[in-house]
Protein backbone atom coordinates (compact mmCIF):
# COMPACT_ATOMS: atom_id res chain seq x y z
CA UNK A 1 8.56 14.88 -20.24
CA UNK A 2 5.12 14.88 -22.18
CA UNK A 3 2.03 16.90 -20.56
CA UNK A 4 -1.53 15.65 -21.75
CA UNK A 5 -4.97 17.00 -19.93
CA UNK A 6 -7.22 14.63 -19.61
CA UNK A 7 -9.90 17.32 -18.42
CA UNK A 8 -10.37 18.74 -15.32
CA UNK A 9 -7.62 18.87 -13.32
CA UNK A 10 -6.42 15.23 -14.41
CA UNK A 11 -3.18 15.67 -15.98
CA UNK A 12 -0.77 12.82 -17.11
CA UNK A 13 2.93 12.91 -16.60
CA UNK A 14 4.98 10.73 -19.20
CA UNK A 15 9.07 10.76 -18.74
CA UNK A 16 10.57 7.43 -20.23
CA UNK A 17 8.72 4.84 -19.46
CA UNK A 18 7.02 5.83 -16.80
CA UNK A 19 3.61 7.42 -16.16
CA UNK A 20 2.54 9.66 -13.37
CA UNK A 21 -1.27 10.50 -13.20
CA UNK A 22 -2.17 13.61 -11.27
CA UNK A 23 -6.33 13.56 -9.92
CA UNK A 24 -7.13 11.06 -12.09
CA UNK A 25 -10.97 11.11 -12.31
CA UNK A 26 -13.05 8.04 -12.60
CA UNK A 27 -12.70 7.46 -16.05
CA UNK A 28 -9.00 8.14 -16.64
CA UNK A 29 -7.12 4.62 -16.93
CA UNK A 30 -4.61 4.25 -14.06
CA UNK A 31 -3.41 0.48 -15.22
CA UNK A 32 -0.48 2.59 -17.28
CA UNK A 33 0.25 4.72 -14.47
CA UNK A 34 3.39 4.59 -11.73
CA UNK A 35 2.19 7.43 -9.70
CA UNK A 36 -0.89 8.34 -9.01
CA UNK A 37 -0.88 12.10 -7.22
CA UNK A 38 -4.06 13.91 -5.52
CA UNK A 39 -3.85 17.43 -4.62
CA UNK A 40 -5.93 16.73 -1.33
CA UNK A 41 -5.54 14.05 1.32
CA UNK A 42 -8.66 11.46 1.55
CA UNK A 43 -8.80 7.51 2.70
CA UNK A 44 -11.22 7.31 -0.09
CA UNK A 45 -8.40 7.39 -2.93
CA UNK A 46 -8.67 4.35 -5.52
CA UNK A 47 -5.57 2.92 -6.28
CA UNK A 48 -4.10 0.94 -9.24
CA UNK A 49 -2.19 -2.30 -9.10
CA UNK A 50 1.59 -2.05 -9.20
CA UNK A 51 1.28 1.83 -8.63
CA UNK A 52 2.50 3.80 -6.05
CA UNK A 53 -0.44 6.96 -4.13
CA UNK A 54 1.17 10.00 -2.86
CA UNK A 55 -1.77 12.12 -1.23
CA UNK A 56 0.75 14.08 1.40
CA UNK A 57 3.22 17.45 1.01
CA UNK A 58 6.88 16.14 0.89
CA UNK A 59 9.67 15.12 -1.09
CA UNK A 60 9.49 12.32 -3.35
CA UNK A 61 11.55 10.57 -5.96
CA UNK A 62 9.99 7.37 -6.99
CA UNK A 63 9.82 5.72 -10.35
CA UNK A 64 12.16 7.59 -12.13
CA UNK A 65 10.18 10.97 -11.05
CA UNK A 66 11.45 13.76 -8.71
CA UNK A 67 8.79 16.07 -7.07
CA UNK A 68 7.37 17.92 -4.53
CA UNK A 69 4.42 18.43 -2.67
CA UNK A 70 3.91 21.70 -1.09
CA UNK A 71 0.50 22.36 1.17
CA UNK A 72 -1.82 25.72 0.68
CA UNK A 73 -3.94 26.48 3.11
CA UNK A 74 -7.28 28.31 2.43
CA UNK A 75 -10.48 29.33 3.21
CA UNK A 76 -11.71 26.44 1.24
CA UNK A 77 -9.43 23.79 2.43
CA UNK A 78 -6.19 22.24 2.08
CA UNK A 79 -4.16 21.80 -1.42
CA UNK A 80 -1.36 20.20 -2.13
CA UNK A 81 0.34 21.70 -5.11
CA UNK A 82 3.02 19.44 -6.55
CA UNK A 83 6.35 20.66 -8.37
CA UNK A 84 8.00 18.04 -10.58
CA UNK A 85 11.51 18.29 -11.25
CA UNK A 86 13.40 17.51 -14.66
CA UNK A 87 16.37 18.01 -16.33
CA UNK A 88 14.62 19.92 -19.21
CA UNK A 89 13.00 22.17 -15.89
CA UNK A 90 10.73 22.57 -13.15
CA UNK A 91 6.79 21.75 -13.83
CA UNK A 92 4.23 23.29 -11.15
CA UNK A 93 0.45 21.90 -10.94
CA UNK A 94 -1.96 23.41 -8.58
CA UNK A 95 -4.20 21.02 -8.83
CA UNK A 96 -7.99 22.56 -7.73
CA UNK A 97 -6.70 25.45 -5.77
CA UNK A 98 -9.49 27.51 -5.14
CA UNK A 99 -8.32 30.84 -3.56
CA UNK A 100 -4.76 32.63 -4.23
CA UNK A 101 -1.84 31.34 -2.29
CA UNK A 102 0.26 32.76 0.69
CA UNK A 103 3.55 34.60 0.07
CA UNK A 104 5.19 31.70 1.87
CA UNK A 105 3.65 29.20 -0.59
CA UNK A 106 4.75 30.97 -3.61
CA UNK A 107 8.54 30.90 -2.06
CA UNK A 108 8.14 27.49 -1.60
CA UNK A 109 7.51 26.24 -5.02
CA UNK A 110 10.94 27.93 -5.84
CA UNK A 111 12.13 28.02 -9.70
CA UNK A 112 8.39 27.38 -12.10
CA UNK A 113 9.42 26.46 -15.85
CA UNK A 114 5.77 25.66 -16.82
CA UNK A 115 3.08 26.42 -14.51
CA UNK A 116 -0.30 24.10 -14.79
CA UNK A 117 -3.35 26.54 -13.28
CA UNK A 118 -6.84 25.84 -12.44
CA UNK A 119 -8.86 29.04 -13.99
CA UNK A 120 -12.44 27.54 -13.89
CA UNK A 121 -13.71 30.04 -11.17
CA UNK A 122 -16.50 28.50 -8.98
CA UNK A 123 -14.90 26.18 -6.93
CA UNK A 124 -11.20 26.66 -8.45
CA UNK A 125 -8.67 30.34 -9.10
CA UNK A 126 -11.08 32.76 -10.77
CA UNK A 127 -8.99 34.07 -14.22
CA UNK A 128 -7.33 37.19 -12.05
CA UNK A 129 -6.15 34.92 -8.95
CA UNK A 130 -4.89 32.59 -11.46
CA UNK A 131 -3.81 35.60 -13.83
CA UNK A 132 -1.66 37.11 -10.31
CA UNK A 133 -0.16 33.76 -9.50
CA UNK A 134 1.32 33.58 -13.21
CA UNK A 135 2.26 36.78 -12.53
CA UNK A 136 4.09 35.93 -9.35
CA UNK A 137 5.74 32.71 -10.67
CA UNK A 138 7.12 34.47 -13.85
CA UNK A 139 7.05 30.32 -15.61
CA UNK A 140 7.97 30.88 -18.87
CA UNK A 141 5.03 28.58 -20.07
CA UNK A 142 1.67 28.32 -18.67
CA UNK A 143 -1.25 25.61 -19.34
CA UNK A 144 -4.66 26.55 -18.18
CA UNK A 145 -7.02 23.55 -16.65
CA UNK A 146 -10.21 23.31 -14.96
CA UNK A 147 -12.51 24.64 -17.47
CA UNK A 148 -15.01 24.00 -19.66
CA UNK A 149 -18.59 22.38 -18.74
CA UNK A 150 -19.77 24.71 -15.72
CA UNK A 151 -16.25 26.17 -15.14
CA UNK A 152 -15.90 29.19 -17.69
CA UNK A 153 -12.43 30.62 -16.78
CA UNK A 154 -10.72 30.11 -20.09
CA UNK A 155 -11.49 32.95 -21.73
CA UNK A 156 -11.58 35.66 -18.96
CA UNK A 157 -8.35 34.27 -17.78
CA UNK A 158 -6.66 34.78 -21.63
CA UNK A 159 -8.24 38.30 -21.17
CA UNK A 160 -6.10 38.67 -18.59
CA UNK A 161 -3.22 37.19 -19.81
CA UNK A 162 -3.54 39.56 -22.77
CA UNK A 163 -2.90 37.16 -25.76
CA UNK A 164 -4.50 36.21 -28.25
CA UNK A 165 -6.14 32.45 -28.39
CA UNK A 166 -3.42 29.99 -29.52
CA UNK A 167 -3.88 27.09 -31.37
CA UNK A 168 -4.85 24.03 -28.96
CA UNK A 169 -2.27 20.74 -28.74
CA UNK A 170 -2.94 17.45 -28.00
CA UNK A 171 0.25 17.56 -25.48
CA UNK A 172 3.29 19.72 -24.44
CA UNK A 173 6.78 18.52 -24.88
CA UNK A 174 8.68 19.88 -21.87
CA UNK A 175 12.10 20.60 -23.42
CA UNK A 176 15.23 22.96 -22.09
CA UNK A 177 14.64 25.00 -26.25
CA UNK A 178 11.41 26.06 -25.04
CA UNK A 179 12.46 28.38 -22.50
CA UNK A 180 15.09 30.54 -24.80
CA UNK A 181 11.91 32.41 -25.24
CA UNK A 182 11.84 36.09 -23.70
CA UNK A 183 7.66 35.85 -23.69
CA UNK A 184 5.36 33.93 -21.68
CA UNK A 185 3.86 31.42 -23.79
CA UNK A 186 0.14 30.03 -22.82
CA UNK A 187 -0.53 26.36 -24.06
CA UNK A 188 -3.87 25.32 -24.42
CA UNK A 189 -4.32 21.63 -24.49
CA UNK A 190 -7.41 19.55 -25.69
CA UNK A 191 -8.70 17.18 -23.01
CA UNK A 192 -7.86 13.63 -23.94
């Protein structure tokens, strides 16, 4: 499975052949795309031809992906975090959670292989909710989103992450090799 930000929280899911586009904004193409996933539930939700909308927690395995959607309930509304599930491992995205999860949301999401993180602050995780939850989740990689414009959480958040600033990638190849690794990697992508 290939992981490409394409800014915001917009992230693009390729396995195979087949595409799965999570929050696609109003640019991002969605003619390529199977899937198209939202992290919150809203009739107003454009669709592609051909292409399946999942907007609701549950299990799914359409399209030749496997995944599920787990609600978090908060101050500042429902999110529906989504955990994808491959053969190489287990890919969490939080979408735009904005305040730290429950204990019983954390259990839910099970085994995390690479965790995908909001750490914008404003309206998504400020860098030490988003910091705890990696933390928590113990993913052996994890790829920072929501920042950049008016969102300034990168670079607090890799403050508290305690690395230094890696080298950004166009995409992340989710393979089992990548996980042999007794540190926690951060992978900074360039938005698309």
């Amino acid at each position: 499975m290939t992981i490409t930000w394409l800014g915001g929280s917009t992230i693009e899911l390729h396995s195979k052949k087949q595409t799965a586009l999570l929050n696609p904004s109003s640019k991002a193409s969605r003619k390529n795309a199977q899937i198209i996933i939202y992290d919150r539930t809203d009739e107003k939700h454009e669709l592609a031809e051909d292409s399946l909308m999942v907007d609701w927690p549950g299990e799914y395995d359409v399209s030749g992906f496997s995944f599920r959607g787990i609600e978090s309930q908060g101050k500042k509304g429902v999110t529906i975090a989504y955990t994808f599930h491959t053969s190489a491992g287990n890919v969490a995205w939080m979408g735009e959670m904005g305040e730290y999860p429950s204990e019983d949301f954390i259990e839910a999401l099970g085994e995390v292989h690479v965790l995908i993180v909001p750490v914008g602050d404003k309206d998504v995780l400020k860098a030490k909710d988003a910091f705890r939850l990696v933390e928590a989740l113990e993913p052996f990689v994890v790829i920072p989103i929501c920042y950049g414009d008016e969102r300034e959480g990168l670079q607090p958040f890799i403050k508290e992450m305690e690395v230094t600033h890696p080298e950004a990638k166009k995409s992340f190849e989710l393979k089992k090799s990548v996980f042999g690794e007794e540190q926690l990697e951060l992978v900074i992508l360039e938005p698309s």
